[in-house]
N, C-alpha and C. Protein backbone atom coordinates (compact mmCIF):
# COMPACT_ATOMS: atom_id res chain seq x y z
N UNK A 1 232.34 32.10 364.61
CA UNK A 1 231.98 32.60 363.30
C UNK A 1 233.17 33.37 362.72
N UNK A 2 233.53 33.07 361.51
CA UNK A 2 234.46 33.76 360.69
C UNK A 2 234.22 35.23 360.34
N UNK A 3 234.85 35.78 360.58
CA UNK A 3 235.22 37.52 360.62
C UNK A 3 234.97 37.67 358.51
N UNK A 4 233.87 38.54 358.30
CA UNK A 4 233.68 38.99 357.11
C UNK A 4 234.37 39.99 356.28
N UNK A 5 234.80 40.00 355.10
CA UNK A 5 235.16 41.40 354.45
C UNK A 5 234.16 42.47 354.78
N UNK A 6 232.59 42.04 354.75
CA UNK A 6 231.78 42.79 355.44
C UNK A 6 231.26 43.75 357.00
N UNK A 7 231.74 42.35 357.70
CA UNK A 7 232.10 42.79 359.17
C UNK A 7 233.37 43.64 359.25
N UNK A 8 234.59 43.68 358.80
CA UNK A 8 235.55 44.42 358.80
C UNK A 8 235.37 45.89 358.10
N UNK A 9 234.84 46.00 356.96
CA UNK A 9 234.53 47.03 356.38
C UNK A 9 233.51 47.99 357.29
N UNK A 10 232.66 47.33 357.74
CA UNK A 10 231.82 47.42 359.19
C UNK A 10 232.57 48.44 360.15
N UNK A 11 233.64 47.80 360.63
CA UNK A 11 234.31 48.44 361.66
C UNK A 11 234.99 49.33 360.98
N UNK A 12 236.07 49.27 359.58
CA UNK A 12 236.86 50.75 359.78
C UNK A 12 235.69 51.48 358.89
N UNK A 13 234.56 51.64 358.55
CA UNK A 13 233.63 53.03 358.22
C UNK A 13 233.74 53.79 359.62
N UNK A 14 233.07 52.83 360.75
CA UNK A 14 232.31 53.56 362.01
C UNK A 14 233.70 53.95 362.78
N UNK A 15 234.79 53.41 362.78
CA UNK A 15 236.76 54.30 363.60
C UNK A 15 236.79 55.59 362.51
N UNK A 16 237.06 55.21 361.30
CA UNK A 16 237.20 56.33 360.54
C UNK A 16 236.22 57.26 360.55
N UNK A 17 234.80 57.21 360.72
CA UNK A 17 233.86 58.29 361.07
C UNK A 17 234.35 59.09 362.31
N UNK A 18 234.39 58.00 363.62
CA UNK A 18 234.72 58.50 364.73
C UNK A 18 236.10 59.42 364.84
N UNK A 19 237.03 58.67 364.48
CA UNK A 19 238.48 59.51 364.30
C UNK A 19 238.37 60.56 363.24
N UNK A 20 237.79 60.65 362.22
CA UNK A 20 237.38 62.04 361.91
C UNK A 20 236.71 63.63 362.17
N UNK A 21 235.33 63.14 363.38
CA UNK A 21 235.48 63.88 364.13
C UNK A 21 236.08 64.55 364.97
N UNK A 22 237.17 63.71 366.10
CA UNK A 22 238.03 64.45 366.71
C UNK A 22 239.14 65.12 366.16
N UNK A 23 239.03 65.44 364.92
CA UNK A 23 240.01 66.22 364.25
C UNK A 23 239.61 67.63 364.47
N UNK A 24 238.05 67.83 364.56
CA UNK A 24 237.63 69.16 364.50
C UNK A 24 237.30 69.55 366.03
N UNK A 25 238.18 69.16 367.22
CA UNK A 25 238.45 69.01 368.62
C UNK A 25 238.77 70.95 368.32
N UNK A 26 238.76 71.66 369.37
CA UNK A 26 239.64 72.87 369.86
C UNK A 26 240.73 72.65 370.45
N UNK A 27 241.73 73.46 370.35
CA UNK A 27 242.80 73.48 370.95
C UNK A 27 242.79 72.80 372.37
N UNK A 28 242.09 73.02 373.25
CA UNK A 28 242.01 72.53 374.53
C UNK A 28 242.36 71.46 374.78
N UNK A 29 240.96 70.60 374.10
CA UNK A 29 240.79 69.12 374.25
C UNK A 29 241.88 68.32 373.20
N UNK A 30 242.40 69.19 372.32
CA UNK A 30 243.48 68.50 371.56
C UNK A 30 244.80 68.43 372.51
N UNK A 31 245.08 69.46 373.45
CA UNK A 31 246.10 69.16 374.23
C UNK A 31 245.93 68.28 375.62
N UNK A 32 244.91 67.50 375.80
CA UNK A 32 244.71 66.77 376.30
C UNK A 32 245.44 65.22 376.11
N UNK A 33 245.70 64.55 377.52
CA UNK A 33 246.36 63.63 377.19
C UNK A 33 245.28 62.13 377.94
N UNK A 34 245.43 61.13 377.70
CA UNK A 34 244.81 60.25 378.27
C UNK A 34 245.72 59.84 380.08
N UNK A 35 246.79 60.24 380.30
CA UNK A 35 247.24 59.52 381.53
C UNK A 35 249.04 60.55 381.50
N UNK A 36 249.47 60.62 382.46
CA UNK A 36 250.52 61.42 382.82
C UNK A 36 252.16 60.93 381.84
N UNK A 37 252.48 61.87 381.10
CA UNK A 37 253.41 61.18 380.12
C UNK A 37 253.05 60.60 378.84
N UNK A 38 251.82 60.82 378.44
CA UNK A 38 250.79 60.03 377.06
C UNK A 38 250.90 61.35 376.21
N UNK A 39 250.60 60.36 375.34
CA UNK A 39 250.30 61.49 373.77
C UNK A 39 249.12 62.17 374.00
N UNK A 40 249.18 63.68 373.60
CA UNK A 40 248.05 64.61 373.48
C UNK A 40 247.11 63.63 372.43
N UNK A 41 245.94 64.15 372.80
CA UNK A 41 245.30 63.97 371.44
C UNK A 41 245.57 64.16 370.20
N UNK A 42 246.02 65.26 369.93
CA UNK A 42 246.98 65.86 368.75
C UNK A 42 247.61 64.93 368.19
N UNK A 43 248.62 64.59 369.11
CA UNK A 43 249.82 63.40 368.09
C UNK A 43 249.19 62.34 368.22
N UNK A 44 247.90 61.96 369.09
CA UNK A 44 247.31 60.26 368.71
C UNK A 44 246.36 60.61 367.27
N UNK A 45 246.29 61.55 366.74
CA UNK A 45 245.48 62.20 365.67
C UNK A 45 246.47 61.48 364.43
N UNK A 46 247.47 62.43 364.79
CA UNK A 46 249.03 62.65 363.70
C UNK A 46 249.47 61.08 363.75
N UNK A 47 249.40 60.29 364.42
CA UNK A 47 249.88 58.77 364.72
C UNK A 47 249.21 58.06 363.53
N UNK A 48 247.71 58.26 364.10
CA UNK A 48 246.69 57.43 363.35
C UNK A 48 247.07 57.67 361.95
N UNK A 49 246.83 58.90 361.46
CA UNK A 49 247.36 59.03 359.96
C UNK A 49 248.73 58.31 359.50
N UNK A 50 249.85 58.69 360.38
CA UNK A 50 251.02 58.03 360.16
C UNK A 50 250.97 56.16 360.01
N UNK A 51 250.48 55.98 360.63
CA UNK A 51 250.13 54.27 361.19
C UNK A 51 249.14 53.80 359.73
N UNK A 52 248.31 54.84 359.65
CA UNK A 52 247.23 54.09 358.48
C UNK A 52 248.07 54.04 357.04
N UNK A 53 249.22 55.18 356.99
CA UNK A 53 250.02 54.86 355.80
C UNK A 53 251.13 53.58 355.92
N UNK A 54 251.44 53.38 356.92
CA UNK A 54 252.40 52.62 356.98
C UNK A 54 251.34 51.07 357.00
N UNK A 55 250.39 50.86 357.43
CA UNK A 55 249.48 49.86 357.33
C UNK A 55 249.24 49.09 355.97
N UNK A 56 248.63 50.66 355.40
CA UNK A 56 248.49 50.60 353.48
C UNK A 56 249.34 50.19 352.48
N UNK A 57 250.14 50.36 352.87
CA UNK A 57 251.62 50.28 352.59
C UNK A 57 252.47 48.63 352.26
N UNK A 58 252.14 48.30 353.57
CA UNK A 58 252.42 47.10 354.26
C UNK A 58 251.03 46.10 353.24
N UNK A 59 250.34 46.32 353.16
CA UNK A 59 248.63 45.74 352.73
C UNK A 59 249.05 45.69 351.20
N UNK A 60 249.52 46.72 350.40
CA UNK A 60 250.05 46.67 349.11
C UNK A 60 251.06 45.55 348.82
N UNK A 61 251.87 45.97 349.58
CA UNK A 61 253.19 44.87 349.40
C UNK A 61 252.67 43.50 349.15
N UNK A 62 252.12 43.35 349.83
CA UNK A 62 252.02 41.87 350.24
C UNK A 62 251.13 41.50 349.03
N UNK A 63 250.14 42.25 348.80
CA UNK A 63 248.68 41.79 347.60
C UNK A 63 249.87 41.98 346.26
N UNK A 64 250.56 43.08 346.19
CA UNK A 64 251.20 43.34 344.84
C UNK A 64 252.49 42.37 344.72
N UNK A 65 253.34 42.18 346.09
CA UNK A 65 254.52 41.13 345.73
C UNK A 65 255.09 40.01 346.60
N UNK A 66 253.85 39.64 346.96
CA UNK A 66 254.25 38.55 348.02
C UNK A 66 255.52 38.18 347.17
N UNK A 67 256.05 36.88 348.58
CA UNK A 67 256.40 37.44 350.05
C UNK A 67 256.84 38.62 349.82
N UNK A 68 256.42 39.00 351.39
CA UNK A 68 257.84 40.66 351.86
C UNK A 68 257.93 39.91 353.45
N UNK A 69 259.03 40.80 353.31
CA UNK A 69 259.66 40.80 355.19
C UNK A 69 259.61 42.14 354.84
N UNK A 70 258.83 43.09 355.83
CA UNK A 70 258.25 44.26 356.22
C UNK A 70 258.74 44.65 357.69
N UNK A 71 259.03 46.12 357.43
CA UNK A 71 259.88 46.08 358.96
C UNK A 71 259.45 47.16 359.91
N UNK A 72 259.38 46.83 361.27
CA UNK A 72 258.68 47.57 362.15
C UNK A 72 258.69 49.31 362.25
N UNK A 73 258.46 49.77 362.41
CA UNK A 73 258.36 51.30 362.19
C UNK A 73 258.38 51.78 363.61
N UNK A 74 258.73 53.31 364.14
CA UNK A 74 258.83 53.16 365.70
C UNK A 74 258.05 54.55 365.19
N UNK A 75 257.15 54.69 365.84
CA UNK A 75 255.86 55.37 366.28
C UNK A 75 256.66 56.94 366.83
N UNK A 76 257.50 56.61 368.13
CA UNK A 76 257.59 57.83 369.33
C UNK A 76 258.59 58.40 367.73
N UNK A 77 259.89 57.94 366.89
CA UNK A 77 260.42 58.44 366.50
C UNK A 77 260.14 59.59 365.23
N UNK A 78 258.47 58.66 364.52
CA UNK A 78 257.82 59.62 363.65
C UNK A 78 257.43 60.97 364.28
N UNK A 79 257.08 60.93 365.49
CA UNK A 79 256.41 61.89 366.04
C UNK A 79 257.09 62.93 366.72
N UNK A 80 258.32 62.92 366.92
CA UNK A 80 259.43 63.88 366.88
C UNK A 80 260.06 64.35 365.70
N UNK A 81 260.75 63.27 364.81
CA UNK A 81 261.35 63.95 363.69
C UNK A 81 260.49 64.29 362.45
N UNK A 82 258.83 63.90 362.42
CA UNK A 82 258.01 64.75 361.91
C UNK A 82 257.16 65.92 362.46
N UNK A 83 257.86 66.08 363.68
CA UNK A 83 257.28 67.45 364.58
C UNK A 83 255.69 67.61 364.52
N UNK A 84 254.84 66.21 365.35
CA UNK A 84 253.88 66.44 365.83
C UNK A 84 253.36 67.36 366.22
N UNK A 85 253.70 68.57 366.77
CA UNK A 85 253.77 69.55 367.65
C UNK A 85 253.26 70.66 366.81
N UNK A 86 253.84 70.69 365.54
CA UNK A 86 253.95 71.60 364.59
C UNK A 86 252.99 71.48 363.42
N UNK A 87 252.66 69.70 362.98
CA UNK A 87 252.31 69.67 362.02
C UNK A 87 250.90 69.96 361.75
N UNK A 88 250.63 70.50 360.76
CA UNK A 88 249.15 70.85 360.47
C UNK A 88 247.90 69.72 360.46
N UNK A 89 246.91 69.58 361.49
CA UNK A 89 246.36 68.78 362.07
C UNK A 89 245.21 68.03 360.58
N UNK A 90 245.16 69.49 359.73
CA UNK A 90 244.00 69.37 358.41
C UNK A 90 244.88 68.27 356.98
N UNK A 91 246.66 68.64 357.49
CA UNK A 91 247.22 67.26 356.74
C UNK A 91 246.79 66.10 357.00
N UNK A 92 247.16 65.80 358.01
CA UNK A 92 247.15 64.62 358.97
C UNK A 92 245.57 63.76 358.63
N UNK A 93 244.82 64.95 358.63
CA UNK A 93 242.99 64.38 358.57
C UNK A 93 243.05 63.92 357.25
N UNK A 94 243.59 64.96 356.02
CA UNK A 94 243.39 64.34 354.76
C UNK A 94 244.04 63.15 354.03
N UNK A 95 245.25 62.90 354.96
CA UNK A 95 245.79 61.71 354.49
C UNK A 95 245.08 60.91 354.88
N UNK A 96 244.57 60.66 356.53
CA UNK A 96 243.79 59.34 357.09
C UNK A 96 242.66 59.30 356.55
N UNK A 97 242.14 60.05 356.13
CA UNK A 97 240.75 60.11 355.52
C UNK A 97 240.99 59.14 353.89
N UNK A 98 241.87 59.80 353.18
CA UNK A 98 242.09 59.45 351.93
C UNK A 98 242.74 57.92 351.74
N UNK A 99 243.66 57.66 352.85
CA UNK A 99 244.19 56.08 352.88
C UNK A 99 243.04 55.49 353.54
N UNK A 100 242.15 55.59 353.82
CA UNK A 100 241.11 54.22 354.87
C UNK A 100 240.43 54.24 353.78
N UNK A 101 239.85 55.38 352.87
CA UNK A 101 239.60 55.14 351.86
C UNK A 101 240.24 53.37 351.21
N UNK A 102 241.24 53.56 350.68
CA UNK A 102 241.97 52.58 349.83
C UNK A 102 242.58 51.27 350.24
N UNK A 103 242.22 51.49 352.29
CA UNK A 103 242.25 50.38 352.90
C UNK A 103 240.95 49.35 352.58
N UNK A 104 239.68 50.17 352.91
CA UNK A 104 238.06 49.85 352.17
C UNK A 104 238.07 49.42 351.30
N UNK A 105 238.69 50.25 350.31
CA UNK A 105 238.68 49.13 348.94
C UNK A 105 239.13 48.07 348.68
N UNK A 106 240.71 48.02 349.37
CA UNK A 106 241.23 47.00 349.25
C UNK A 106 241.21 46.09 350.20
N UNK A 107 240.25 46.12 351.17
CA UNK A 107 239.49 44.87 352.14
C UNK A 107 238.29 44.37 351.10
N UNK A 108 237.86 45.06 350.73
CA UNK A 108 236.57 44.34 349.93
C UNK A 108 237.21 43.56 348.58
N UNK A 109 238.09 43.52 348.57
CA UNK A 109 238.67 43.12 347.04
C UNK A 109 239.16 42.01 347.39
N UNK A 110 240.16 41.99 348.64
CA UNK A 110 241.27 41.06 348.68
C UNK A 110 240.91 40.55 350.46
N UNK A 111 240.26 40.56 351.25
CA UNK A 111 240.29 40.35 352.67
C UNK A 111 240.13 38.52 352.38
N UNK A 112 238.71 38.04 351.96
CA UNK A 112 238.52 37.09 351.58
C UNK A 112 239.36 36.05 350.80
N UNK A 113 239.22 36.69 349.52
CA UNK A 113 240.00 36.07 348.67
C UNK A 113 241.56 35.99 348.30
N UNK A 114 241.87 36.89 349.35
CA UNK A 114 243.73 36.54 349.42
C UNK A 114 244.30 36.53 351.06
N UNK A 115 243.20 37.10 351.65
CA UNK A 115 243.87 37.05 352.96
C UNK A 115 244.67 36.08 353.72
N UNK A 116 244.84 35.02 352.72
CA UNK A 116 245.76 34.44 353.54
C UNK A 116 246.87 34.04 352.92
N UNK A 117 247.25 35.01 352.17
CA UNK A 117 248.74 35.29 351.77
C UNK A 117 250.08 35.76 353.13
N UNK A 118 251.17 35.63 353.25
CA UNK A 118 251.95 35.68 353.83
C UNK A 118 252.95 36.65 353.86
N UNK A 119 253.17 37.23 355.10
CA UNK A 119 254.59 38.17 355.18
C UNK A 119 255.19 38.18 356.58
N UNK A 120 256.08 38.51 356.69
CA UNK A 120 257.15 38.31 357.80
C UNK A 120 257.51 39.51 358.25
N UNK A 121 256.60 39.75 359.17
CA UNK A 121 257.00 41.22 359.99
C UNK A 121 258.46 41.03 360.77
N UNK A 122 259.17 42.26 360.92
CA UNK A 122 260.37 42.12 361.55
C UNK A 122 260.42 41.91 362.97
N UNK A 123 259.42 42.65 363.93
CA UNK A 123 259.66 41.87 364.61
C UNK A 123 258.31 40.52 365.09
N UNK A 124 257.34 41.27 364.51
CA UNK A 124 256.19 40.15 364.60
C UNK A 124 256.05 38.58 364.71
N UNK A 125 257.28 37.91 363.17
CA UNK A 125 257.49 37.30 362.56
C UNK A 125 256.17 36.83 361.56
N UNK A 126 255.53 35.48 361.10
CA UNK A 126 254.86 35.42 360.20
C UNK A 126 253.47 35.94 360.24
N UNK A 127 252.78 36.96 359.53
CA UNK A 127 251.23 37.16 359.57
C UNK A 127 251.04 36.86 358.50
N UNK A 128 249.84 37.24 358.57
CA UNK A 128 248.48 37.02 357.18
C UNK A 128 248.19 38.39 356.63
N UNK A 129 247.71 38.38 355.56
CA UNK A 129 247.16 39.76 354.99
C UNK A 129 245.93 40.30 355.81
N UNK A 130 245.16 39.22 356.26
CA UNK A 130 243.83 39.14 356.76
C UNK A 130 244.41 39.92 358.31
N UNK A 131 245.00 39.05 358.84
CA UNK A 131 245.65 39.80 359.93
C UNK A 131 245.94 41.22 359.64
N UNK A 132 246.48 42.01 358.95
CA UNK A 132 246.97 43.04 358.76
C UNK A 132 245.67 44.18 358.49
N UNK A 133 244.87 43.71 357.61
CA UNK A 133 243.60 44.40 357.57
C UNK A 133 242.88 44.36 358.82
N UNK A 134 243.20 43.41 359.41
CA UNK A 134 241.92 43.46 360.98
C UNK A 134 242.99 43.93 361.83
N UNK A 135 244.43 44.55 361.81
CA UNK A 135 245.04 45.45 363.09
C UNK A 135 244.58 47.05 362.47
N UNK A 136 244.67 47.30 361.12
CA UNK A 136 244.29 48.24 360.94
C UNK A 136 243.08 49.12 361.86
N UNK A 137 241.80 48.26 362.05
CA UNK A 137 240.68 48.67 362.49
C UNK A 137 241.19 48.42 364.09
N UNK A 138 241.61 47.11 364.35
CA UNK A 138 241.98 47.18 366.15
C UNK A 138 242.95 48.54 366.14
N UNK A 139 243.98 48.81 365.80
CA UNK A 139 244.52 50.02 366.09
C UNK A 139 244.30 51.08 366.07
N UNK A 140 243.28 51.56 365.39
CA UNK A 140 241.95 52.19 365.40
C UNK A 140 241.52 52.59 366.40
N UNK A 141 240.74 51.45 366.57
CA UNK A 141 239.76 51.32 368.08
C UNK A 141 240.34 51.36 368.81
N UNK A 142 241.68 51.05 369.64
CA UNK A 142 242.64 51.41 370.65
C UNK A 142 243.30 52.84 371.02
N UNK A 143 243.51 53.42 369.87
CA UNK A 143 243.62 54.74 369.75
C UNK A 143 242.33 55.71 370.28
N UNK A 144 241.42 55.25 369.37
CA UNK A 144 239.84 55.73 369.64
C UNK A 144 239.67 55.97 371.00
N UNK A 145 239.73 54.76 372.07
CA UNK A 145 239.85 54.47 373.53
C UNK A 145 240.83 55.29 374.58
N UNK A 146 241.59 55.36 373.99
CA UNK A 146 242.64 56.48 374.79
C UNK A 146 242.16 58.18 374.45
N UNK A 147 241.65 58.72 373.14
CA UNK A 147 241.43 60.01 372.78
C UNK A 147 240.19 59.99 373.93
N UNK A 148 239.02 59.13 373.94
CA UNK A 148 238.07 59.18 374.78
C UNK A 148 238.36 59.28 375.87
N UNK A 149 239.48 58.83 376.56
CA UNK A 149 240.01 58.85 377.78
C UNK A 149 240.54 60.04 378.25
N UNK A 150 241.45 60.60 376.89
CA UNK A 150 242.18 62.20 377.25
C UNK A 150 240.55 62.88 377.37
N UNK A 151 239.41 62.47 377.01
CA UNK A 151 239.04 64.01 376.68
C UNK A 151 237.90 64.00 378.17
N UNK A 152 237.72 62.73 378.76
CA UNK A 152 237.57 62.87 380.41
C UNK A 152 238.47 63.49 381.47
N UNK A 153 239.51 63.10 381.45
CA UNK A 153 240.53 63.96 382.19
C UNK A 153 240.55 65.20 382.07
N UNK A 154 240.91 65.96 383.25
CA UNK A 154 240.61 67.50 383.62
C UNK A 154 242.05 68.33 383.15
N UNK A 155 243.42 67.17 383.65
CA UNK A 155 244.55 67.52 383.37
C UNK A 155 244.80 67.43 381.58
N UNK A 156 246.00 68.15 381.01
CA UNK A 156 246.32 68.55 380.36
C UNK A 156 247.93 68.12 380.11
N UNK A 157 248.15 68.14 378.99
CA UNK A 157 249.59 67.64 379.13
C UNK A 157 250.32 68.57 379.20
């Protein structure tokens, strides 16, 4: 069965509900990590926001000027030279909150009816728009899976 603008919209309401809650984590469980050497909760918080702009971003391009060749972004490097560590956790919430917003909209507009427009990730090589809207929510849910994981563990990063 073919994956819906409906079924997708489906999934990022119920990540974005979920990843909104753990924003309002305590210090504790925010310095929690999923496995020895992993991101606190904290910066998988600060990621998600970072990742959902660069997603949105990527999702524009393509609806507003196909083709693009769109180029990979490195995750560990945002999260140092934007000082994870430091940054205010209530930014971070209002951007991800406010872009899944405009991801929603623009799955219900365009998932169907353009998703299969074309772009050339750098190192990916060719995806789909459709593709790009459905990593949004998998990256999501993968993230989701590891915060659940830090917040079983006893250790601490």
């Amino acid at each position: 069965m073919t994956r819906t603008a409906a079924d997708l919209i489906r999934d990022l309401e119920a990540t974005r509900d979920e990843t909104l809650g753990f924003f309002m984590l305590g210090e504790e469980e925010l310095s929690r990590t999923y496995g020895p050497g992993k991101w606190s909760v904290r910066f998988l918080l600060h990621h998600l926001a970072d990742a959902e702009t660069v997603l949105y971003e990527r999702i524009r391009r393509v609806i507003a000027e196909p083709p693009q060749t769109l180029m990979v972004f490195d995750p560990d490097a945002w999260a140092r030279e934007l000082d994870y560590a430091r940054m205010p956790l209530d930014i971070s919430r209002d951007i991800f909150a406010s872009i899944r917003r405009g991801v929603i909209r623009l799955a219900g507009d365009h998932y169907e009816t353009r998703g299969h427009l074309t772009f050339v990730h750098s190192t990916m090589g060719v995806r789909t728009l459709r593709e790009e809207f459905d990593k949004v929510a998998a990256h999501n849910a993968k993230h989701l899976s590891q915060i659940g994981a830090a917040l079983v563990r006893e250790e601490t990063r």
